[in-house]
N, C-alpha and C. Protein backbone atom coordinates (compact mmCIF):
# COMPACT_ATOMS: atom_id res chain seq x y z
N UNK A 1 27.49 26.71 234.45
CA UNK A 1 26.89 25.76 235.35
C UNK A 1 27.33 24.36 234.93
N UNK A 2 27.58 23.59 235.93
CA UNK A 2 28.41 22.07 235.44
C UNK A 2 27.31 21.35 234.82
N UNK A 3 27.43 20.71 234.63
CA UNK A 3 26.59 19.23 233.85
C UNK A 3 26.10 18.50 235.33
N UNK A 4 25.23 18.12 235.20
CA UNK A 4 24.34 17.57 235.76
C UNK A 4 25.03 15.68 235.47
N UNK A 5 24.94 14.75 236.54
CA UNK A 5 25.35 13.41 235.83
C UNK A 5 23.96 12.88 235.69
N UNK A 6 23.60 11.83 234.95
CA UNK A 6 21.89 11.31 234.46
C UNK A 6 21.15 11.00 236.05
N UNK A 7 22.23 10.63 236.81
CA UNK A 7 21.57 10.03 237.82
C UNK A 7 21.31 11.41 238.94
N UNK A 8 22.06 12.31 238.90
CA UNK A 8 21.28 13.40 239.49
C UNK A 8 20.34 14.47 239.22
N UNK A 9 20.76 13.85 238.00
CA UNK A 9 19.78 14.75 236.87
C UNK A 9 18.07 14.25 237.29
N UNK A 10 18.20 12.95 237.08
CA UNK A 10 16.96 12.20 237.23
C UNK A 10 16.47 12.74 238.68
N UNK A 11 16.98 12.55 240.13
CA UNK A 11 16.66 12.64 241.68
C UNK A 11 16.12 14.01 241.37
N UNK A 12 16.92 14.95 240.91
CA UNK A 12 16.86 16.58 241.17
C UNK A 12 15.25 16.74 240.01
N UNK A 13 15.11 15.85 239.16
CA UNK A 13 13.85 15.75 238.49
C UNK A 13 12.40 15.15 239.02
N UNK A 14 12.88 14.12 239.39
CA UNK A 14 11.88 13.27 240.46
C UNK A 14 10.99 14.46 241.71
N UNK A 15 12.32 14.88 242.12
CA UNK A 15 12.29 15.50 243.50
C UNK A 15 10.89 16.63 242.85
N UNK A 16 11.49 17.20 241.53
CA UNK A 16 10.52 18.57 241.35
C UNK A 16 8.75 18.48 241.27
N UNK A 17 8.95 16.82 241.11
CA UNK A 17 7.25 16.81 240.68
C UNK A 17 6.89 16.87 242.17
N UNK A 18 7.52 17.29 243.26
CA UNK A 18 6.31 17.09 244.54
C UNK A 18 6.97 18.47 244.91
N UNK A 19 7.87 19.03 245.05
CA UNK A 19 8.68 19.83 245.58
C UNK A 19 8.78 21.52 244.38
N UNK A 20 8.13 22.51 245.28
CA UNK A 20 8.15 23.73 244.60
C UNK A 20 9.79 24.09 244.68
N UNK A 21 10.75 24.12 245.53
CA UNK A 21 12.29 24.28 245.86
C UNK A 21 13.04 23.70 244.69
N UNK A 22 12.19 22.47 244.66
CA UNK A 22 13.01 21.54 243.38
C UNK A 22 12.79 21.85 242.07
N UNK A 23 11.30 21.84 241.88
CA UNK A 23 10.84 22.72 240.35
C UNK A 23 11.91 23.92 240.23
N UNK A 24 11.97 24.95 241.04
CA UNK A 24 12.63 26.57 240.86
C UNK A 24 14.19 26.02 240.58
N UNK A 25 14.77 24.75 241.02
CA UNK A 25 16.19 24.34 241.16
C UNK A 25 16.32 24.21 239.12
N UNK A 26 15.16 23.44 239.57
CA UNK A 26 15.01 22.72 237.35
C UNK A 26 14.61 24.32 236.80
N UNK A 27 14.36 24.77 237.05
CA UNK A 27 13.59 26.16 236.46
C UNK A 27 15.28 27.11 236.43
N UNK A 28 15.64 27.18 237.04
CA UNK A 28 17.05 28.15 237.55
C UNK A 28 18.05 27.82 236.33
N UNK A 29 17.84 26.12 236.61
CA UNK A 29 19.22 25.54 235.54
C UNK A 29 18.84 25.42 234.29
N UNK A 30 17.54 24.95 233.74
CA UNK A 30 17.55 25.46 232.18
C UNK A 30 16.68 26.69 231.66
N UNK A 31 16.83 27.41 232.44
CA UNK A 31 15.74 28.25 231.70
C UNK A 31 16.91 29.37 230.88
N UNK A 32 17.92 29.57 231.21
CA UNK A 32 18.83 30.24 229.61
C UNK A 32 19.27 30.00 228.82
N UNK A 33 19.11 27.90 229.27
CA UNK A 33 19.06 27.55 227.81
C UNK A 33 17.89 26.74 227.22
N UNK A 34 16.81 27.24 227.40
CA UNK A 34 15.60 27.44 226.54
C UNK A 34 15.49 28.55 226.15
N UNK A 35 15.65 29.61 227.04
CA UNK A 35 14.94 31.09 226.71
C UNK A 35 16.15 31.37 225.32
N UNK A 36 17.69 31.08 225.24
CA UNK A 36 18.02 31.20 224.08
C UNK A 36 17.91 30.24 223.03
N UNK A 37 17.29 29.24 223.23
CA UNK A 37 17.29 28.48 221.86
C UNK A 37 15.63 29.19 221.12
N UNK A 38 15.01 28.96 222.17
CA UNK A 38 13.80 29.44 221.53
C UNK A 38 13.98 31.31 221.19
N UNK A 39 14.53 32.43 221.73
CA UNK A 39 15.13 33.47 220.84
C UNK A 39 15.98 33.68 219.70
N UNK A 40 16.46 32.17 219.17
CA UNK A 40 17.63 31.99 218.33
C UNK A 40 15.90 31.72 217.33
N UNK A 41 15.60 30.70 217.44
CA UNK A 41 14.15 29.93 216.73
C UNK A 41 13.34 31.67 216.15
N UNK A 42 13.30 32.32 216.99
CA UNK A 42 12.09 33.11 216.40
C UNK A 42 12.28 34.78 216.54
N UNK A 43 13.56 35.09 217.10
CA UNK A 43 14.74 36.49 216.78
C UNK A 43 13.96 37.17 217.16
N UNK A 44 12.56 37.45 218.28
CA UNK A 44 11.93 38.10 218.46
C UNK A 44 11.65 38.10 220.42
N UNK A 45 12.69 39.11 220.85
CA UNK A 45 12.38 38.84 222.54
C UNK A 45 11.01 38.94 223.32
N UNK A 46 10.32 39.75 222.63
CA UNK A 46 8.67 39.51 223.14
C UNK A 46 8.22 38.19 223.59
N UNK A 47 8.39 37.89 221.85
CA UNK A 47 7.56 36.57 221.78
C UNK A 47 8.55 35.37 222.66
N UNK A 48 9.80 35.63 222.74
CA UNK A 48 10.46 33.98 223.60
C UNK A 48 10.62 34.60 225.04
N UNK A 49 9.75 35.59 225.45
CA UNK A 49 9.70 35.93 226.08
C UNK A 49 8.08 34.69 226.96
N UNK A 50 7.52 35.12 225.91
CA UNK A 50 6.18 34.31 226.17
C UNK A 50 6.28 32.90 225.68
N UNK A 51 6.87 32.65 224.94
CA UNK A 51 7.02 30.76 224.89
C UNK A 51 7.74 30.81 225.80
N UNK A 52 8.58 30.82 226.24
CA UNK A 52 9.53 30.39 227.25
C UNK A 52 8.35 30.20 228.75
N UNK A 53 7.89 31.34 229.28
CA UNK A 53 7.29 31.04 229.76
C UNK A 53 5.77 29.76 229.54
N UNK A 54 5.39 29.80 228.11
CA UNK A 54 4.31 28.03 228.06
C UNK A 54 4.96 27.32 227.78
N UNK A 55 6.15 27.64 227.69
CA UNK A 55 7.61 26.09 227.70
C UNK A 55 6.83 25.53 228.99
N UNK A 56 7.90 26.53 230.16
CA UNK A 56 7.72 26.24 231.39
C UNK A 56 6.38 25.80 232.32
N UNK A 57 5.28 26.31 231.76
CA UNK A 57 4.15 25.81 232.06
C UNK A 57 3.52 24.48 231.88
N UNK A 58 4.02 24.11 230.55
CA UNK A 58 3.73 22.83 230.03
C UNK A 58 4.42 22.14 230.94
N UNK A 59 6.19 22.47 231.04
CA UNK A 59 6.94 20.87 231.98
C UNK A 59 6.90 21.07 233.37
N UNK A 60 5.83 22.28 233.49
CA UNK A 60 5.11 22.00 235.40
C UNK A 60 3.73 20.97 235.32
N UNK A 61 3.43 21.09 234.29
CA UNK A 61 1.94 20.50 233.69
C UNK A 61 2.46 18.56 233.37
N UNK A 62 3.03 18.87 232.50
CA UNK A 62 3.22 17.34 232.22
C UNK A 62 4.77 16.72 233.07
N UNK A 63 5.29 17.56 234.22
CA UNK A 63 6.34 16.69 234.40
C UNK A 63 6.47 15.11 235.45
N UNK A 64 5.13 15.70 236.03
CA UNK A 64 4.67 14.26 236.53
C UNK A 64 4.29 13.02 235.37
N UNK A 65 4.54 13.35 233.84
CA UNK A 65 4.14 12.44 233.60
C UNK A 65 5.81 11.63 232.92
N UNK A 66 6.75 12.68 233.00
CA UNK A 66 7.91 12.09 232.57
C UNK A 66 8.60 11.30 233.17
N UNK A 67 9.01 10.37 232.45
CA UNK A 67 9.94 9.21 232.67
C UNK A 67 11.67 9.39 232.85
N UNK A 68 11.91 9.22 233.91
CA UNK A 68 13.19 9.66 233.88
C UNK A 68 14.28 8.92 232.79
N UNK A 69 14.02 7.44 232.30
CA UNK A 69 14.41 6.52 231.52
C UNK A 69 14.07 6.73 229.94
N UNK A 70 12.88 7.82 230.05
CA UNK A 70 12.89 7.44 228.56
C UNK A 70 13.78 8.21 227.64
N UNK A 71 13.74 9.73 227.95
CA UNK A 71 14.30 10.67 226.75
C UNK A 71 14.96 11.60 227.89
N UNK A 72 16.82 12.16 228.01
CA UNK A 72 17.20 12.62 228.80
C UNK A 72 16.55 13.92 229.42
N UNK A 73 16.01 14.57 230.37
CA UNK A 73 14.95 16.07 230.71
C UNK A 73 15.90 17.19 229.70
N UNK A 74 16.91 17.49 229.52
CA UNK A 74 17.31 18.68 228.65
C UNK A 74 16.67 18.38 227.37
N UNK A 75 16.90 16.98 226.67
CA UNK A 75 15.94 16.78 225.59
C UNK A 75 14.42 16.69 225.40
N UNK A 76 13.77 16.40 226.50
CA UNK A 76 12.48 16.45 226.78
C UNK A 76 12.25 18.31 226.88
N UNK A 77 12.79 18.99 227.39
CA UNK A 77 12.70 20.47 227.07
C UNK A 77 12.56 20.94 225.75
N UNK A 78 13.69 20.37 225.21
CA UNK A 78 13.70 20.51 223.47
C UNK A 78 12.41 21.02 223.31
N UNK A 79 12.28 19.36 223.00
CA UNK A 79 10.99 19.11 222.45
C UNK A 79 9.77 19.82 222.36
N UNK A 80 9.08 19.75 224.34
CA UNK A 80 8.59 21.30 224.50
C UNK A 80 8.97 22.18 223.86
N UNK A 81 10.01 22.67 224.16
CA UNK A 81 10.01 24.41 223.25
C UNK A 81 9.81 24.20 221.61
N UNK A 82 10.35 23.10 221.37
CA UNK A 82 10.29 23.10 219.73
C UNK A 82 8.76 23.26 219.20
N UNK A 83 8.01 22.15 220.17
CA UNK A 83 6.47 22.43 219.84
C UNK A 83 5.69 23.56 220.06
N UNK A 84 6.30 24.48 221.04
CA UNK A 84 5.55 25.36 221.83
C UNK A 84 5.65 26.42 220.38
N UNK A 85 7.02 26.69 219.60
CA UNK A 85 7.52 27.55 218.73
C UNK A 85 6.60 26.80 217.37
N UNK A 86 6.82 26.02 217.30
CA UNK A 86 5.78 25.50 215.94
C UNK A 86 4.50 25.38 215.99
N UNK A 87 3.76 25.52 217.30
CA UNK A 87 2.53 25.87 217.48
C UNK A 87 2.33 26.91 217.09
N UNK A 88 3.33 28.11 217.53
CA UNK A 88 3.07 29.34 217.33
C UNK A 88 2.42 29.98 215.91
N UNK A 89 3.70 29.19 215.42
CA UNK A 89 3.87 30.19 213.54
C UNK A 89 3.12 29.25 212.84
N UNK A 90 2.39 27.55 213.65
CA UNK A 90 1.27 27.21 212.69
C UNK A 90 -0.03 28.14 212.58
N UNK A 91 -0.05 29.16 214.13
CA UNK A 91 -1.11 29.82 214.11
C UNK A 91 -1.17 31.14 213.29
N UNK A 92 -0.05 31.55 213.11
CA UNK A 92 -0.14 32.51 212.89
C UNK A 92 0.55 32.46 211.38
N UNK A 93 1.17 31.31 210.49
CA UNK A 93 1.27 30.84 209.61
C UNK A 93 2.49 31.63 208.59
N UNK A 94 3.18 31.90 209.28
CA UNK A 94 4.10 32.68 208.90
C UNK A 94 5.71 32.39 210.03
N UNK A 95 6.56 32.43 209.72
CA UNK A 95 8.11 32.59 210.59
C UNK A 95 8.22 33.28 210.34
N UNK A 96 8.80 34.44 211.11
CA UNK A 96 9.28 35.53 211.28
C UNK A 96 10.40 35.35 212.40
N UNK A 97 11.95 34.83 211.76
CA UNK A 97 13.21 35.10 211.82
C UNK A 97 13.93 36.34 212.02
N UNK A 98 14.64 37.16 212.96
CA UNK A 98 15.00 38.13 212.56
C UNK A 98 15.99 38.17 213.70
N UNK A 99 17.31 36.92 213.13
CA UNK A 99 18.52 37.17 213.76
C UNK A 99 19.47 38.29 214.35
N UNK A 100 19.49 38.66 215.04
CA UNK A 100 19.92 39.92 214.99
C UNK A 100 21.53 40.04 215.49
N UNK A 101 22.27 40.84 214.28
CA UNK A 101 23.19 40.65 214.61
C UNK A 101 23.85 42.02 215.16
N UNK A 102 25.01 42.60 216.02
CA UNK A 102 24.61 43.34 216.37
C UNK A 102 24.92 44.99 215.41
N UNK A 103 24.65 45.46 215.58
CA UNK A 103 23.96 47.15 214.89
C UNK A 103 25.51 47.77 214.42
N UNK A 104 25.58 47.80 213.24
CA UNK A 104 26.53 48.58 212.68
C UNK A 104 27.17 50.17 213.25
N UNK A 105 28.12 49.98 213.56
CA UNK A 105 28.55 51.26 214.43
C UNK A 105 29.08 52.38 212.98
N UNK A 106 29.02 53.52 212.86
CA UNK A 106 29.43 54.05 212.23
C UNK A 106 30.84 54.47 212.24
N UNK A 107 31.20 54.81 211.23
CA UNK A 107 32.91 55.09 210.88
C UNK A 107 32.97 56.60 210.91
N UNK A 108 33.93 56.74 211.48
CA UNK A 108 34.24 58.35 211.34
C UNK A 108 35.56 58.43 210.52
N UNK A 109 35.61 59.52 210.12
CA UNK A 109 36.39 59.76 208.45
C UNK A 109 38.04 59.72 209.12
N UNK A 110 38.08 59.68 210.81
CA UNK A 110 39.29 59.84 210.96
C UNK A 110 39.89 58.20 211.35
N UNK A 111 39.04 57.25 210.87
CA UNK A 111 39.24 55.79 210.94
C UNK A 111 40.28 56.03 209.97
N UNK A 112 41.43 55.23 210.60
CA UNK A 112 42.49 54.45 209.53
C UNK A 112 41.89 53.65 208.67
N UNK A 113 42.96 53.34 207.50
CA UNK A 113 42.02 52.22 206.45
C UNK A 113 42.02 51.10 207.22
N UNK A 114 42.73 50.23 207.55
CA UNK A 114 42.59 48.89 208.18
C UNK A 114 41.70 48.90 208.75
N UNK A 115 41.20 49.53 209.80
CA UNK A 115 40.10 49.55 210.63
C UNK A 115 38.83 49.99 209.32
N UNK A 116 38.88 50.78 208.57
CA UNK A 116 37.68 50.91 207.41
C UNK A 116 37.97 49.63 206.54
N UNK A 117 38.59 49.31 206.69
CA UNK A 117 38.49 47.85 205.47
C UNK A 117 37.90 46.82 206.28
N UNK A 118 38.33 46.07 207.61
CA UNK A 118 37.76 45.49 208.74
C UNK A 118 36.37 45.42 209.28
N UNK A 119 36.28 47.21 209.04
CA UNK A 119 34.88 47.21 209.54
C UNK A 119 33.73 47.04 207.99
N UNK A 120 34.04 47.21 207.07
CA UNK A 120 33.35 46.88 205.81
C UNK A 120 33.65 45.12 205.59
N UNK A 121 34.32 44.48 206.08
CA UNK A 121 34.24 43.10 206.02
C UNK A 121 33.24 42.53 207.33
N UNK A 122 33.57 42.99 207.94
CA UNK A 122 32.47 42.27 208.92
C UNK A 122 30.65 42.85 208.52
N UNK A 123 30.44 44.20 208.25
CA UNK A 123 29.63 44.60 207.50
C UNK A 123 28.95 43.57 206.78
N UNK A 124 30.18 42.85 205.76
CA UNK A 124 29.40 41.97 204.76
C UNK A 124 28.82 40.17 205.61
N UNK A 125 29.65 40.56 206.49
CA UNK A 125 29.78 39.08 207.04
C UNK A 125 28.05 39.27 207.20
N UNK A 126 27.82 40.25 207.90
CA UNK A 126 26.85 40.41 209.12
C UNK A 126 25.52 40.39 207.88
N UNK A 127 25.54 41.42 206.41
CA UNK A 127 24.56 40.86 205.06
C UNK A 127 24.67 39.75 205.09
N UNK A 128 25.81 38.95 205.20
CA UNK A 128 25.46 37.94 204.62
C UNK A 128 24.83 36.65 205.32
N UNK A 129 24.78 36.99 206.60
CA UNK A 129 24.19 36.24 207.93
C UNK A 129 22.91 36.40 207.93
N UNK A 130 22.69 37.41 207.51
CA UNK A 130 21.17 38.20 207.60
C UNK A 130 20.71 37.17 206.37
N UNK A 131 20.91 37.33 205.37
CA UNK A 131 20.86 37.06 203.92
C UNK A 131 20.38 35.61 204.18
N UNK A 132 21.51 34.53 204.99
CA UNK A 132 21.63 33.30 205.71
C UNK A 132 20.11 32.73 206.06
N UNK A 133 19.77 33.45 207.10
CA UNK A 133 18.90 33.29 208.09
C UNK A 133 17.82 33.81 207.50
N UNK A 134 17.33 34.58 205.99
CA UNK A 134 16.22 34.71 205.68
C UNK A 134 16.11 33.32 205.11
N UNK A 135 17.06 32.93 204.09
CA UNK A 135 16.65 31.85 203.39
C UNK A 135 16.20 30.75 204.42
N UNK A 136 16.91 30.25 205.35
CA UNK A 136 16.77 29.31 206.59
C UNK A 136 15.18 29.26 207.37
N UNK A 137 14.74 30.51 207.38
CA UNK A 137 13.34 30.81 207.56
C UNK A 137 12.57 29.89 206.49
N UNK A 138 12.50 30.14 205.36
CA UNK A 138 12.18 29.63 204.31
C UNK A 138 12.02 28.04 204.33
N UNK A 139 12.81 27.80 205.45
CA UNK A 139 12.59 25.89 205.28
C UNK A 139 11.77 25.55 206.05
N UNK A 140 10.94 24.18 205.95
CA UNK A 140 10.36 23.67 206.98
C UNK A 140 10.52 23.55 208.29
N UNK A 141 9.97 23.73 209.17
CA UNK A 141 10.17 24.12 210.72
C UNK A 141 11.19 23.21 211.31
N UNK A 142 10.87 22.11 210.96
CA UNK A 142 11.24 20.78 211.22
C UNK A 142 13.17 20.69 210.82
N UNK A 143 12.89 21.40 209.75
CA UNK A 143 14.56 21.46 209.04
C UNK A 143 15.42 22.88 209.69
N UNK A 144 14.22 23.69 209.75
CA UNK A 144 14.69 24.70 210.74
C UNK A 144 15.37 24.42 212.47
N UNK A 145 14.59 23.32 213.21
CA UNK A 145 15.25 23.04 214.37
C UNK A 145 16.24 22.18 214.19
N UNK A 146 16.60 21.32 213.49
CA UNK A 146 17.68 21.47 212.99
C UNK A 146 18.70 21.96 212.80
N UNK A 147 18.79 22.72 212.31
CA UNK A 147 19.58 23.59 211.84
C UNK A 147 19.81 24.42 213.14
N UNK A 148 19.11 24.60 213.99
CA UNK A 148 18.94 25.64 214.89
C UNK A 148 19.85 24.60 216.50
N UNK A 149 19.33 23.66 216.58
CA UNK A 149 19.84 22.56 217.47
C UNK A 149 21.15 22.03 216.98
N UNK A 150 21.61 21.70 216.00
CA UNK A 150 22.83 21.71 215.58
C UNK A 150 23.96 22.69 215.64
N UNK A 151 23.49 23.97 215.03
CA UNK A 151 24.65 25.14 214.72
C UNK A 151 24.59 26.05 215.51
N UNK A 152 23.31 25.98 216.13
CA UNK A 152 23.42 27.01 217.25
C UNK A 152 23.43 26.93 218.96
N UNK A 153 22.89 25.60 218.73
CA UNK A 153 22.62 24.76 220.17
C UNK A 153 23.72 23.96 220.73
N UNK A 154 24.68 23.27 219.58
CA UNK A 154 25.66 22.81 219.28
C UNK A 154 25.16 21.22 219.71
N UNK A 155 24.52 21.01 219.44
CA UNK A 155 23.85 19.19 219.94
C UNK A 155 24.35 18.51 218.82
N UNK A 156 24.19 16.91 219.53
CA UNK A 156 25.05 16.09 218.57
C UNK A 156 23.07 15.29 217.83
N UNK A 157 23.81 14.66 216.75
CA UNK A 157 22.61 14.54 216.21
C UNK A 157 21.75 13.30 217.14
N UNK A 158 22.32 12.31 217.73
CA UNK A 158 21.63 11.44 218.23
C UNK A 158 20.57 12.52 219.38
N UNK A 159 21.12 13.96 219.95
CA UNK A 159 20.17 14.39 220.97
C UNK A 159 19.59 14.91 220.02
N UNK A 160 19.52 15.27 218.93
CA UNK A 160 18.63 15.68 217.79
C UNK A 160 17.49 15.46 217.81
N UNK A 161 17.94 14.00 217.21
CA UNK A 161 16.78 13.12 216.75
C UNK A 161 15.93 12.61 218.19
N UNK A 162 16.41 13.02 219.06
CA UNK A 162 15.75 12.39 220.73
C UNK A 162 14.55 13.82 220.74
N UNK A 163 15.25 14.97 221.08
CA UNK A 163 14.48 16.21 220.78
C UNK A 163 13.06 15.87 220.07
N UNK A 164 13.46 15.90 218.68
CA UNK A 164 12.54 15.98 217.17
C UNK A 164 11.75 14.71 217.49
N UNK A 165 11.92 13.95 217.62
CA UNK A 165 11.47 12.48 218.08
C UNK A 165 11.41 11.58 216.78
N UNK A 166 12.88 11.82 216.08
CA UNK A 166 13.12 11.54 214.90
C UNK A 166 14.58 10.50 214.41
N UNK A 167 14.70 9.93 213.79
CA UNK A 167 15.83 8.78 213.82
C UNK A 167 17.01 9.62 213.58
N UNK A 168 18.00 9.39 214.02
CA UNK A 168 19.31 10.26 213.60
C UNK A 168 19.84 10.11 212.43
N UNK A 169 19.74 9.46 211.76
CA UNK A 169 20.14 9.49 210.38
C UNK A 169 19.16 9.86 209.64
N UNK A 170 17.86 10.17 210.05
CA UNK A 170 16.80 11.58 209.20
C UNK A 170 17.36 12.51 209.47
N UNK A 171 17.85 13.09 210.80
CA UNK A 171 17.90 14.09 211.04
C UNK A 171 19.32 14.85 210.27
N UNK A 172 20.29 13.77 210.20
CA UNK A 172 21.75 14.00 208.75
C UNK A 172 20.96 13.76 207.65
N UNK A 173 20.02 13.34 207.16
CA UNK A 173 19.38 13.77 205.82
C UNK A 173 18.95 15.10 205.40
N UNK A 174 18.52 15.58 206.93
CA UNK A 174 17.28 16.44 206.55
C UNK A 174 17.72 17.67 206.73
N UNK A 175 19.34 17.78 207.73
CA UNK A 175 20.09 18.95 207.55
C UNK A 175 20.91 18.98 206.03
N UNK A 176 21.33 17.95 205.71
CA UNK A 176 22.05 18.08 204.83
C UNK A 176 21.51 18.44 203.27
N UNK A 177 20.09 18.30 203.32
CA UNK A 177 19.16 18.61 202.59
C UNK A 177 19.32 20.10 202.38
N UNK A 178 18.46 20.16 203.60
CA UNK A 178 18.35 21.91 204.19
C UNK A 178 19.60 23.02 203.48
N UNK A 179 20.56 22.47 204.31
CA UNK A 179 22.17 23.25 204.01
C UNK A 179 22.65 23.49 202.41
N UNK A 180 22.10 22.13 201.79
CA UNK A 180 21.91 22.45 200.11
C UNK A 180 21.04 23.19 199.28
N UNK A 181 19.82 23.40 200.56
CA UNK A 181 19.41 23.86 199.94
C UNK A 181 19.50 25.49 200.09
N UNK A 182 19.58 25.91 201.02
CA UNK A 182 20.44 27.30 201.49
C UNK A 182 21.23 27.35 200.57
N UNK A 183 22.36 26.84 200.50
CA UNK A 183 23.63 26.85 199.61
C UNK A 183 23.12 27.58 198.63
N UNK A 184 22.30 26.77 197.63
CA UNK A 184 21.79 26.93 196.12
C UNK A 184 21.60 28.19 196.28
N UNK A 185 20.34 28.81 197.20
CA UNK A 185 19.64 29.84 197.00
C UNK A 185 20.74 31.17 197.64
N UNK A 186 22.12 30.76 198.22
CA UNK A 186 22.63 31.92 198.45
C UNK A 186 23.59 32.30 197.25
N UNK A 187 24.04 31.03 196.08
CA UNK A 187 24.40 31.17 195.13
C UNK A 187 23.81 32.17 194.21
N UNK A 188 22.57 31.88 193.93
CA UNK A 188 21.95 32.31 193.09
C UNK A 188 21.61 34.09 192.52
């Protein structure tokens, strides 16, 4: 789907707070990319099954109150989902991460080696992703979207820090923190 320019972005936003056609137009165009950032956030389709949907509830709820000038609407989504996901696991006080990468196919004995050496390297890739993403759990939520809006979302840090509602040069502190601190603990 193309990019939206700010200024149609904004009309096609405006339009939704009176207009059910227009809401479903905003609903159509980001909802796969919420429903995967927030499944990347919490590796569990149930559950971003159901934030996604009080994503969407909330920016039918508060979108009359958004400003088309202040924070761009894909970043104002962020945000939503970021809170909707950190509401969650404040309640329930635990993250539960569980990247999933996909399911190891088995080898049959009449595999050539290249293909058995290949498939035991990606094997490790895929431990060691796993391995990745437990420690990454382990960080503060905050360092977690991050990390999650950066490497997986592919955002630049200024929409970061717009998201998080945080200065962009916290937000290069606070990954670069993070990433060291991963590092250490995958050393170890």
């Amino acid at each position: 789907m193309e990019e939206l320019t700010k200024e149609q972005e904004g009309k096609l936003v405006e339009a939704a707070k009176t207009s059910e056609e227009a809401f479903a137009k905003l609903y159509e165009r980001y909802f796969n990319m919420m429903f995967n950032y927030i499944l990347k956030r919490t590796g569990d389709l149930e559950l971003t099954k159901d934030l996604t949907s009080e994503t969407f509830m909330k920016v039918l709820h508060y979108l009359p109150r958004y400003r088309v000038t202040e924070v761009k609407f894909s970043s104002w989504l962020y945000r939503i989902a970021t809170n909707q996901i950190n509401q969650h696991f404040r309640k329930k006080r635990f993250i539960s991460v569980d990247f999933f990468a996909p399911k190891d196919e088995p080898v049959s004995f009449e595999t050539p080696d290249e293909e058995i050496r290949e498939w035991e390297e990606e094997k490790q890739k895929k431990v060691e992703f796993r391995l990745m993403m437990e420690y990454i759990k382990k960080l503060k939520p905050l360092d977690q979207s991050i990390i999650t809006l950066r490497y997986f979302e592919d955002r630049k840090f200024s929409e970061i820090g717009e998201i998080l509602n945080v200065r962009e040069g916290t937000v290069k502190v606070r990954m670069n923190r993070a990433l060291a601190k991963v590092k250490r603990w995958m050393q170890s």
